[in-house]
Protein backbone atom coordinates (compact mmCIF):
# COMPACT_ATOMS: atom_id res chain seq x y z
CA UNK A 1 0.00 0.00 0.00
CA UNK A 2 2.79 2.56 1.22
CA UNK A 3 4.56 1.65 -2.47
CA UNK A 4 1.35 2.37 -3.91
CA UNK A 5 0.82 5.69 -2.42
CA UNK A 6 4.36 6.35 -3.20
CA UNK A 7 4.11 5.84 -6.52
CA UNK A 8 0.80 7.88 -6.81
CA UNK A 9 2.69 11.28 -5.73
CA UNK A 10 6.13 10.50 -7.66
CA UNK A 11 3.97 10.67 -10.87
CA UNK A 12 1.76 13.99 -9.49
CA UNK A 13 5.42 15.38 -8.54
CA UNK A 14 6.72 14.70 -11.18
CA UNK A 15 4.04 15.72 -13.59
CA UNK A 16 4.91 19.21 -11.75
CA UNK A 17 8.05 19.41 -12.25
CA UNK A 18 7.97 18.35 -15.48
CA UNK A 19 5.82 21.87 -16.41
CA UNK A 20 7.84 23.53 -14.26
CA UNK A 21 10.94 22.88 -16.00
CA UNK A 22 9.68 23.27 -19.31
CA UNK A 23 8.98 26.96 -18.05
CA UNK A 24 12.59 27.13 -16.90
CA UNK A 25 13.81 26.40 -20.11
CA UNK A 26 12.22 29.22 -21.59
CA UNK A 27 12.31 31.74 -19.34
CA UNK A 28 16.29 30.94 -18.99
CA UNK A 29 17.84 29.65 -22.65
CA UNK A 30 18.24 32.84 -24.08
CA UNK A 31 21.12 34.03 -21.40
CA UNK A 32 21.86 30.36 -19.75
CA UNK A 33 23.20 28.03 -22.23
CA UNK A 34 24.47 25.58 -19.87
CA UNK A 35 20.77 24.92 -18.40
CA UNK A 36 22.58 25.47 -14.73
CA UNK A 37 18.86 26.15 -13.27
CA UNK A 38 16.97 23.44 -15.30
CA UNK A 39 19.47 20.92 -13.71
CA UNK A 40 18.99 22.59 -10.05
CA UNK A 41 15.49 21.46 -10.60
CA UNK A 42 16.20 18.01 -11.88
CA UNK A 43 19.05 17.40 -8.98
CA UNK A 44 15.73 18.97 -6.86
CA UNK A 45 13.60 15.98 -8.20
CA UNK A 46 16.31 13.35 -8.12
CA UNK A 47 16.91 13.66 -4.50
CA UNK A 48 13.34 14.09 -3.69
CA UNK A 49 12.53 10.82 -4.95
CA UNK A 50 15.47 8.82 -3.25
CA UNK A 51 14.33 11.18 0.55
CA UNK A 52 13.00 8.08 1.77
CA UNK A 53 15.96 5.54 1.29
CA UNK A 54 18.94 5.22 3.80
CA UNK A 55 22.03 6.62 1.61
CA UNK A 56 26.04 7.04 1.79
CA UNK A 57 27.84 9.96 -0.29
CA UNK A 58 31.13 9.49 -0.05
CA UNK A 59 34.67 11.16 -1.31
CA UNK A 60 32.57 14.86 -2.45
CA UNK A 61 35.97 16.25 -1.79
CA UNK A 62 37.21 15.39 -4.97
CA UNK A 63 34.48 17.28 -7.12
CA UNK A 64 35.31 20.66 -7.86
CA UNK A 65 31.75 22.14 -8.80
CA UNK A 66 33.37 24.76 -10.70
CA UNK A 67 35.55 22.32 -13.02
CA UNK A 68 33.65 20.22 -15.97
CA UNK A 69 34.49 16.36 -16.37
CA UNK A 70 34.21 13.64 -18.07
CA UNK A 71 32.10 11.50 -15.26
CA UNK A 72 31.72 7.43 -15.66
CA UNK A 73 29.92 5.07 -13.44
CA UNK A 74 28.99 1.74 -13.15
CA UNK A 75 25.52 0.69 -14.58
CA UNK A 76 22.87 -1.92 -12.32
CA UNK A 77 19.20 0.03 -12.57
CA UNK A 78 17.54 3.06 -13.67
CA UNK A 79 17.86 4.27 -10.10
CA UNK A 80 21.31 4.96 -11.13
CA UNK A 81 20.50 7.79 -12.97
CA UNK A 82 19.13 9.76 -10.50
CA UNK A 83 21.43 8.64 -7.24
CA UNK A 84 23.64 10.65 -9.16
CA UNK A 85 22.50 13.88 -8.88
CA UNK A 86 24.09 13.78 -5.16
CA UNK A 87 27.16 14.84 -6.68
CA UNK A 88 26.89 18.48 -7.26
CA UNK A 89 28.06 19.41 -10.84
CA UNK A 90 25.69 19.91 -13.89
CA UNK A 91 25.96 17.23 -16.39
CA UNK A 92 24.49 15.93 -19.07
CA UNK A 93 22.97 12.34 -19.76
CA UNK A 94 24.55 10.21 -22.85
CA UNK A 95 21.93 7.66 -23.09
CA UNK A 96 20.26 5.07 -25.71
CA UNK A 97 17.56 6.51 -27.55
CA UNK A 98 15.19 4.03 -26.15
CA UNK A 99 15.22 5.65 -22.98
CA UNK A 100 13.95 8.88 -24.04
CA UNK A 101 10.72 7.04 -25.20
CA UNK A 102 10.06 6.40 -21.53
CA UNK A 103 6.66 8.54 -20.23
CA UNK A 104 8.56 12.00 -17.82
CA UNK A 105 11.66 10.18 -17.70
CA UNK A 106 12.03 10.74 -21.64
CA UNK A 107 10.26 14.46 -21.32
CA UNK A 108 12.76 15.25 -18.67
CA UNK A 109 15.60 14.10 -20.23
CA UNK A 110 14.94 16.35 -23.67
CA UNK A 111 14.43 19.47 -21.39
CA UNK A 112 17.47 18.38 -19.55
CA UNK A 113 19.67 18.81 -22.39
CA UNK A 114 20.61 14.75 -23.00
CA UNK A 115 22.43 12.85 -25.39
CA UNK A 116 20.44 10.38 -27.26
CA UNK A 117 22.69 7.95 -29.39
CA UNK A 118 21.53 4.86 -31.28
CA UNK A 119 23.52 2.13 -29.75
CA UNK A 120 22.71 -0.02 -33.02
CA UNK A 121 24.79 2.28 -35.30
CA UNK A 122 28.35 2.65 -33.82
CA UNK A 123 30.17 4.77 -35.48
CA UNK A 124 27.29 7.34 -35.84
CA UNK A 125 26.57 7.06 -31.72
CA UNK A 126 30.27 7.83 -31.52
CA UNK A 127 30.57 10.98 -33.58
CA UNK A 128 27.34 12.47 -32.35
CA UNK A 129 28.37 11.66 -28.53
CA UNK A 130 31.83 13.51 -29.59
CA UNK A 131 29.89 16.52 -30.84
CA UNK A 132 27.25 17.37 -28.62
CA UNK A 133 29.40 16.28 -25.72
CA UNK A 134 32.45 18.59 -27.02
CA UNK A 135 29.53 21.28 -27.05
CA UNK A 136 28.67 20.63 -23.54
CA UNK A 137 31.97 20.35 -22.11
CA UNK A 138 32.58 24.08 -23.10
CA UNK A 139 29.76 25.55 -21.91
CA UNK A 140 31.55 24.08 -18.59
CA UNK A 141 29.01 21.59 -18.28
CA UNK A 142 30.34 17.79 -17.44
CA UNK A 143 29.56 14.82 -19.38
CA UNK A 144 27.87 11.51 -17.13
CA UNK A 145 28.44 8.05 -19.24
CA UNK A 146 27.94 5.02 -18.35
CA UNK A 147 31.27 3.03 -19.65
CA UNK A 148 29.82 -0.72 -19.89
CA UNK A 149 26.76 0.41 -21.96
CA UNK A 150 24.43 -1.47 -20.61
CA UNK A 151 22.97 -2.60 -17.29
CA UNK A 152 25.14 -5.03 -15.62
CA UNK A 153 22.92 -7.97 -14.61
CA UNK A 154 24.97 -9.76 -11.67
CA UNK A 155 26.38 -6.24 -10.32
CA UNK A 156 29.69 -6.46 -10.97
CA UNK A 157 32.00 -4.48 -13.24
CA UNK A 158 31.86 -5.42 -16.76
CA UNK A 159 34.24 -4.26 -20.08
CA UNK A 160 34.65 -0.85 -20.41
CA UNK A 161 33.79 0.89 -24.24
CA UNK A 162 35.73 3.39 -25.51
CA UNK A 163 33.81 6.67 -25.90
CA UNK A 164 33.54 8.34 -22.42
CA UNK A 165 37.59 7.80 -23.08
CA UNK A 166 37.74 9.08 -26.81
CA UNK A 167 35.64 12.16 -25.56
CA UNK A 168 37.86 13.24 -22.78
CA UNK A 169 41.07 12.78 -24.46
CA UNK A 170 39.40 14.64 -27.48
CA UNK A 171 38.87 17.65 -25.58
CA UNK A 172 41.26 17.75 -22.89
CA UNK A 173 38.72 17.16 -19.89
CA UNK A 174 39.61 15.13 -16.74
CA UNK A 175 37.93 11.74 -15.58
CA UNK A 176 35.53 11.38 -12.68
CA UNK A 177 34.96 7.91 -11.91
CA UNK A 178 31.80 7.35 -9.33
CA UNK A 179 31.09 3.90 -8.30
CA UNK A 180 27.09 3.03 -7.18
CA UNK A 181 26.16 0.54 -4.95
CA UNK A 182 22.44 -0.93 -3.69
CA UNK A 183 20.72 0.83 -6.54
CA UNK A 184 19.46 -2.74 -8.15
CA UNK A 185 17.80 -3.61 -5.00
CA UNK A 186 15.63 -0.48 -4.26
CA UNK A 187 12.87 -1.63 -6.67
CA UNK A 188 12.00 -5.10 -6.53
CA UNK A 189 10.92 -7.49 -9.24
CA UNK A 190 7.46 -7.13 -7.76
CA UNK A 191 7.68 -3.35 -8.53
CA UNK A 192 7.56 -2.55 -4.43
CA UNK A 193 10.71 -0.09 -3.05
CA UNK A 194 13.00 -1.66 -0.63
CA UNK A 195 12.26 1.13 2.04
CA UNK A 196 15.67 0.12 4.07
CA UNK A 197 17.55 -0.58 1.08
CA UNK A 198 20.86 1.56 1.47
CA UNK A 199 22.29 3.38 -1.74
CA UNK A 200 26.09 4.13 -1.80
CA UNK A 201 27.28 6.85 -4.25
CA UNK A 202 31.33 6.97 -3.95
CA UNK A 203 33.37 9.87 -6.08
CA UNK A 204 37.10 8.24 -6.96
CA UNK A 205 39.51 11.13 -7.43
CA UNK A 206 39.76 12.05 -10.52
CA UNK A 207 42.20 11.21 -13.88
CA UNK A 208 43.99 14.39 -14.42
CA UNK A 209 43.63 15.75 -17.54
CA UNK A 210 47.38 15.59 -18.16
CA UNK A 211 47.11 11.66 -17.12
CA UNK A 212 44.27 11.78 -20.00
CA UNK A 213 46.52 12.84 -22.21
CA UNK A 214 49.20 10.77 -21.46
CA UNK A 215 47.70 8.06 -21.42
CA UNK A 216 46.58 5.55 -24.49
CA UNK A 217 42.57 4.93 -24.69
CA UNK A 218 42.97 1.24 -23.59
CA UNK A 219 45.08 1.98 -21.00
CA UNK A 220 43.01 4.76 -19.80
CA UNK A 221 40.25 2.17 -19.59
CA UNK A 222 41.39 -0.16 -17.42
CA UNK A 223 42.77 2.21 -14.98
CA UNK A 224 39.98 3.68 -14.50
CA UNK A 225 37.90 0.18 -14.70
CA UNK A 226 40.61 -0.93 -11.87
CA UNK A 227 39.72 1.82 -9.58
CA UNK A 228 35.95 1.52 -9.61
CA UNK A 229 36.29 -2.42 -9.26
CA UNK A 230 38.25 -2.16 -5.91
CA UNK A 231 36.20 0.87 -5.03
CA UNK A 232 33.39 -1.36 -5.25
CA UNK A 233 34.85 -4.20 -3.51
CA UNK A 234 35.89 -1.92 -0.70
CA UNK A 235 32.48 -0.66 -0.43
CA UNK A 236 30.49 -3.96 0.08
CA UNK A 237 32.61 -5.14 2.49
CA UNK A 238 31.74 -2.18 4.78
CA UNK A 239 28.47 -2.96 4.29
């Protein structure tokens, strides 16, 4: 009943917010390219839905909220997406195009300013995600990716892909690896929230952008892959 009710005023709320934003985005394009105050209003959202849930933020003292990045994190549910929005920079979203067919969450990510790419077309997923996200990154705004591509199903750390990589050598911009934890288990299969399900968000320092540049894609990769791995190791034994 309680995830019923729940439910009921996440879609009001978001309905809301939803209008809300849109009137942001109107009222604020014309002198605020980076959409700083539509995203204040997303993070607003984000954190509003995830009140109720026990949570750990950890290692905030590596984010510089005046410095862009190239941000990567591992991938286990859609809660992912917004247990980010703890970290406080303004980013943008590159995500499968599928996703912004989803009812508000697809509406909110076109007024957010978000990357669709067609996964099933390589090549043309990379050059667009190299473009818009080039466009981003100098308006200051940070890019969020999600390195394995898709959901990891058993919650480990899968292969890493190559284009949050490509983009921050390509334009100079350093790495921020975050590493997520619980997120899979606050919805059930039944579609009822885990009320005392914990959610761990944990910022790595980041990869210089001088290491970036240093450093060979593929290498790059499985640094960084290395990192969150024992990040996320070190975080469910603390559990």
């Amino acid at each position: 009943m309680l995830s019923l009710l729940y439910y009921i005023w996440l879609t009001l709320f978001c309905a809301v917010m939803l209008v809300v934003s849109v009137v942001a985005l109107a009222i604020t394009w014309p002198f605020q390219k980076s959409r700083r105050f539509v995203h204040e209003l997303s993070r607003f959202l984000a954190q509003s839905f995830l009140s109720p849930f026990p949570r750990r933020v950890e290692g905030l003292e590596h984010v510089d909220p005046k410095s862009r990045y190239v941000i990567v994190l591992n991938h286990q549910a859609m809660v992912d997406i917004v247990s980010l929005y703890f970290v406080p920079l303004n980013f943008r979203w590159v995500s499968k195009r599928e996703v912004f067919r989803i009812p508000f969450i697809g509406q909110f990510l076109l007024v957010h300013g978000d990357i669709p790419i067609d996964r099933g077309h390589a090549a043309e997923a990379m050059e667009q995600m190299l473009r818009e996200g080039s466009l981003w990154l100098s308006r200051g705004v940070s890019i969020s990716i999600f390195p394995e591509g898709t959901r990891s199903r058993d919650g480990e750390i899968h292969r890493f892909k190559a284009g949050a990589f490509a983009l921050a050598k390509a334009t100079g911009t350093a790495i921020l690896p975050v590493v997520l934890d619980g997120t899979a288990q606050v919805i059930r299969p039944n579609r009822l929230f885990a009320w005392r399900q914990r959610i761990t968000v944990k910022v790595l320092p980041p990869v210089s952008a001088e290491e970036v540049s240093r450093c060979e894609t593929h290498e790059l990769m499985e640094t960084v892959r290395s990192r969150m791995v024992t990040a996320l190791s070190e975080i469910r034994k603390n559990r």
